[in-house]
C-alpha atoms as a PDB file:
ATOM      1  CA  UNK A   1     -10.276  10.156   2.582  1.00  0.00           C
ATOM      2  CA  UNK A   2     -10.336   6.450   2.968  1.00  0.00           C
ATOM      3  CA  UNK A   3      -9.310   4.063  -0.707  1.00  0.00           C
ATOM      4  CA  UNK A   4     -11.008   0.930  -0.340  1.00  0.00           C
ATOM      5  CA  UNK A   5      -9.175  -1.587  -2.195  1.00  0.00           C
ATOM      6  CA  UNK A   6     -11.348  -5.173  -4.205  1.00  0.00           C
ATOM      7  CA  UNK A   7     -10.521  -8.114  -5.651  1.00  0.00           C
ATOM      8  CA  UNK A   8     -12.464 -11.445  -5.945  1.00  0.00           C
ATOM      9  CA  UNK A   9      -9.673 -13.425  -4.420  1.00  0.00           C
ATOM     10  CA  UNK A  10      -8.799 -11.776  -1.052  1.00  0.00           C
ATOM     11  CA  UNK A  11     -11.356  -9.806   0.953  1.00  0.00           C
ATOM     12  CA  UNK A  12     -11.242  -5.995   0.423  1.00  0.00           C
ATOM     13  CA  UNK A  13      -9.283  -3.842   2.599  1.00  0.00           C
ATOM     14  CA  UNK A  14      -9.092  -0.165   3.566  1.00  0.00           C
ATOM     15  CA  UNK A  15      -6.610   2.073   4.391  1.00  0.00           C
ATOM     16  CA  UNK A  16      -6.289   6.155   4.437  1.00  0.00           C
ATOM     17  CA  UNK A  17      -5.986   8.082   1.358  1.00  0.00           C
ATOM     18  CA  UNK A  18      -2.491   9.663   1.495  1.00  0.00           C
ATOM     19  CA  UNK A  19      -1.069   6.016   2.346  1.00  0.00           C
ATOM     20  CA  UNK A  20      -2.994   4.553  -0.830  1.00  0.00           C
ATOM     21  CA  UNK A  21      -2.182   6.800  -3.081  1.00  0.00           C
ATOM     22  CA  UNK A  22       1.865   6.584  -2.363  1.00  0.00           C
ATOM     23  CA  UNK A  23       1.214   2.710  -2.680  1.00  0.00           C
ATOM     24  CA  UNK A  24      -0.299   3.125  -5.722  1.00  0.00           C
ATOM     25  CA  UNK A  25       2.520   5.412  -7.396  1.00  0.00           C
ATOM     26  CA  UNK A  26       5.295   3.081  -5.968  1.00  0.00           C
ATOM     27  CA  UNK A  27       3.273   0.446  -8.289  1.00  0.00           C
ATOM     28  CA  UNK A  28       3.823   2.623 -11.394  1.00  0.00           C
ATOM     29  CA  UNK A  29       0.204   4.237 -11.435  1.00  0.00           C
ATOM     30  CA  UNK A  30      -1.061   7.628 -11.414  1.00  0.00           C
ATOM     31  CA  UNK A  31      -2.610   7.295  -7.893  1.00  0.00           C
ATOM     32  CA  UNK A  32      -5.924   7.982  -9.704  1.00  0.00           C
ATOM     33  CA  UNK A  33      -8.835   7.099  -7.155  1.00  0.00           C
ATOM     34  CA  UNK A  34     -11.219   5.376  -8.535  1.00  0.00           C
ATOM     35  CA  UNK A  35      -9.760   3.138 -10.808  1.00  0.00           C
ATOM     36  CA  UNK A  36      -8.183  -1.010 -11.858  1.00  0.00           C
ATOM     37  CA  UNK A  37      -5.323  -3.032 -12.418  1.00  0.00           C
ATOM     38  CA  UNK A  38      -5.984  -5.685 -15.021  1.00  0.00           C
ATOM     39  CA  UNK A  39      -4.824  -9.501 -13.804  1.00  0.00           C
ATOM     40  CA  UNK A  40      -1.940  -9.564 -16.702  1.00  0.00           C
ATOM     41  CA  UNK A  41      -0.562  -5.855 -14.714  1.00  0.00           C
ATOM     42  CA  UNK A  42      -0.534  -6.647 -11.296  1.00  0.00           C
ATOM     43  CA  UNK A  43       2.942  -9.082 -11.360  1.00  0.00           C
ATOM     44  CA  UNK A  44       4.796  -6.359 -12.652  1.00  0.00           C
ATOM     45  CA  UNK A  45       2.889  -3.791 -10.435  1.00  0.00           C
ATOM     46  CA  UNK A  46       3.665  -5.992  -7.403  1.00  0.00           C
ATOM     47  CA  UNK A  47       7.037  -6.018  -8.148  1.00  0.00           C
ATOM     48  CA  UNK A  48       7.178  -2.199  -8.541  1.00  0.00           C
ATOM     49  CA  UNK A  49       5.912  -1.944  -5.703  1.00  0.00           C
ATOM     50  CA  UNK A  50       8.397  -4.046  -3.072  1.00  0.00           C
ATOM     51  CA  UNK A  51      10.796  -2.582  -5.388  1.00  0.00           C
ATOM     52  CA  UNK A  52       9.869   0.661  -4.228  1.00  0.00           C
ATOM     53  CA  UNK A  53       9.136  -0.164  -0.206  1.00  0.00           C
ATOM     54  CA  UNK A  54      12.721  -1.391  -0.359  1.00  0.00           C
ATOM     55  CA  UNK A  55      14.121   1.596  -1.683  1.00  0.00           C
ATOM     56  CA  UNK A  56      12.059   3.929   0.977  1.00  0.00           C
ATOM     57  CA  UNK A  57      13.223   1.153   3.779  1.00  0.00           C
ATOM     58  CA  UNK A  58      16.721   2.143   2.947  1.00  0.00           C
ATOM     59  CA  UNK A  59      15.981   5.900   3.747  1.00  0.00           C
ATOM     60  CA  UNK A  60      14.024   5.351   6.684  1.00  0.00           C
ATOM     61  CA  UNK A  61      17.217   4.701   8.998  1.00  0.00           C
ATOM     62  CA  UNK A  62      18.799   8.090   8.276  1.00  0.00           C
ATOM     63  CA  UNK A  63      15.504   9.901   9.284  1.00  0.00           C
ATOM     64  CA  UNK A  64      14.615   8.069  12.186  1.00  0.00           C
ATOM     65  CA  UNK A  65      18.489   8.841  13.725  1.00  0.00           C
ATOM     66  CA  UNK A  66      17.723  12.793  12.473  1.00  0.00           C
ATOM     67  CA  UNK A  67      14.365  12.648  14.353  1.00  0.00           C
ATOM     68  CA  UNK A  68      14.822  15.047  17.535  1.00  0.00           C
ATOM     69  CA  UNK A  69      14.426  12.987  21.016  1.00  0.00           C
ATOM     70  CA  UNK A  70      10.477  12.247  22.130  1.00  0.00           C
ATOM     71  CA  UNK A  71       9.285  14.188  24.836  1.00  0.00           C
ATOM     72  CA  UNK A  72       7.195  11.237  25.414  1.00  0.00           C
ATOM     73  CA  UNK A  73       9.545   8.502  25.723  1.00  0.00           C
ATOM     74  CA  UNK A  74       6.618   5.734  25.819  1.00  0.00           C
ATOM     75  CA  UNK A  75       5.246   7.049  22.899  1.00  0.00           C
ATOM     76  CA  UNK A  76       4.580   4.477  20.335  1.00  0.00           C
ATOM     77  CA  UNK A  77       6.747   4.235  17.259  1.00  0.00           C
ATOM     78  CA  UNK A  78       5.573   5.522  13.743  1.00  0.00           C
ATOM     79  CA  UNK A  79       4.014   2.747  11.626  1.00  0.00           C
ATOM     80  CA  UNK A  80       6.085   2.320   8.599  1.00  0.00           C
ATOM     81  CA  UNK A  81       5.454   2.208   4.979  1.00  0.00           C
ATOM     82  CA  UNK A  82       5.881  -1.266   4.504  1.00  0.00           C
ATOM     83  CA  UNK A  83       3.425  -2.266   7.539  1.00  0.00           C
ATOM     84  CA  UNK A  84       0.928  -0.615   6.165  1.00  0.00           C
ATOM     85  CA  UNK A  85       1.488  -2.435   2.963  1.00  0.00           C
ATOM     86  CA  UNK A  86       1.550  -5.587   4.151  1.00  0.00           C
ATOM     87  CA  UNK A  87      -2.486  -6.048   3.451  1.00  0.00           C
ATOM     88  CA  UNK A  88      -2.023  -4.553   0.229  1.00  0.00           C
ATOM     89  CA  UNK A  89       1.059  -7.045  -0.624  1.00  0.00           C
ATOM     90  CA  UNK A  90      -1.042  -9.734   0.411  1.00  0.00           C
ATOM     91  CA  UNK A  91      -4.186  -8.527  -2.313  1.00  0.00           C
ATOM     92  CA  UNK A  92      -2.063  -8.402  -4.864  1.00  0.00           C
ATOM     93  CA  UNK A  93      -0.311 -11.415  -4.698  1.00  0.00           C
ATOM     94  CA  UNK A  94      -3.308 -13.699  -4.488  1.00  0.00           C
ATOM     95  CA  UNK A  95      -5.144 -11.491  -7.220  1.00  0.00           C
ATOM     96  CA  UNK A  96      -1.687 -12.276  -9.220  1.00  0.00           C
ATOM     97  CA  UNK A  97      -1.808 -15.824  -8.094  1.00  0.00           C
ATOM     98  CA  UNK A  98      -5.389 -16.687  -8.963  1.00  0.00           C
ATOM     99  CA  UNK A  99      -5.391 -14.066 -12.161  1.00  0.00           C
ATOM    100  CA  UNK A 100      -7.964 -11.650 -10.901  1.00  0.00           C
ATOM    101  CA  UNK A 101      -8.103  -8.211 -11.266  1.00  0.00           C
ATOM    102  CA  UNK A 102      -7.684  -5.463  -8.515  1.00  0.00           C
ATOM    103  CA  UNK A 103     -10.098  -2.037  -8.444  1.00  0.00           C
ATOM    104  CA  UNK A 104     -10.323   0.822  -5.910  1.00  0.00           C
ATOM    105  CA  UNK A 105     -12.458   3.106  -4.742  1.00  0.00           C
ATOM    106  CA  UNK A 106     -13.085   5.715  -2.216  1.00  0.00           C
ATOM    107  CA  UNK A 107     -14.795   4.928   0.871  1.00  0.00           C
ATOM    108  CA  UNK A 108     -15.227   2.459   2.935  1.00  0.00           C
ATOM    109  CA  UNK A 109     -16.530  -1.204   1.814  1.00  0.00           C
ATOM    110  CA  UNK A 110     -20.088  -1.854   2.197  1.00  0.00           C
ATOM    111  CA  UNK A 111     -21.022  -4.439   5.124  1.00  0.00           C
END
């Protein structure tokens, strides 16, 4: 599943399901797909959010040293949580910024 994520003042992004929906609970919602965050919500949900990328950030060091040894030792590293909430961040703040509100869907956007 792809969540496709809209707001009038950044351009819509998309990112996989499973990714979304942990974003989305980290922000203090139910991780219900489709569904809104009214402009007055998303400073606190943005907040909840880096609040909770932090807190994963600070477990992510004791996995990666229990992580057994690549077989593969050119194989790329994982992509973290907070990379792929960067676009996410960057939605929300500018829907905060210019009061707009942010919705989501499944799929991918229209083009």
């Amino acid at each position: 599943m792809l969540v496709t994520f809209h707001s009038k003042a950044w351009s819509s992004i998309t990112m996989f399901g499973d990714v979304a929906v942990t974003l989305l609970k980290m922000m203090g919602h139910s991780g219900t797909v489709p569904s809104a965050l009214l402009a007055a919500d998303i400073p606190s949900a943005l907040a909840r959010l880096q609040q909770g990328l932090a807190a994963a950030e600070a477990e992510e060091p004791g996995k990666q040293a229990a992580r057994p040894a690549a077989k593969d030792a050119d194989a790329p590293a994982p992509v973290g949580l907070r990379l792929r909430a960067f676009p996410l961040i960057q939605l929300l703040s500018a829907a905060a910024r210019q009061g707009c509100n942010v919705m989501w869907e499944e799929g991918h956007p229209v083009i």
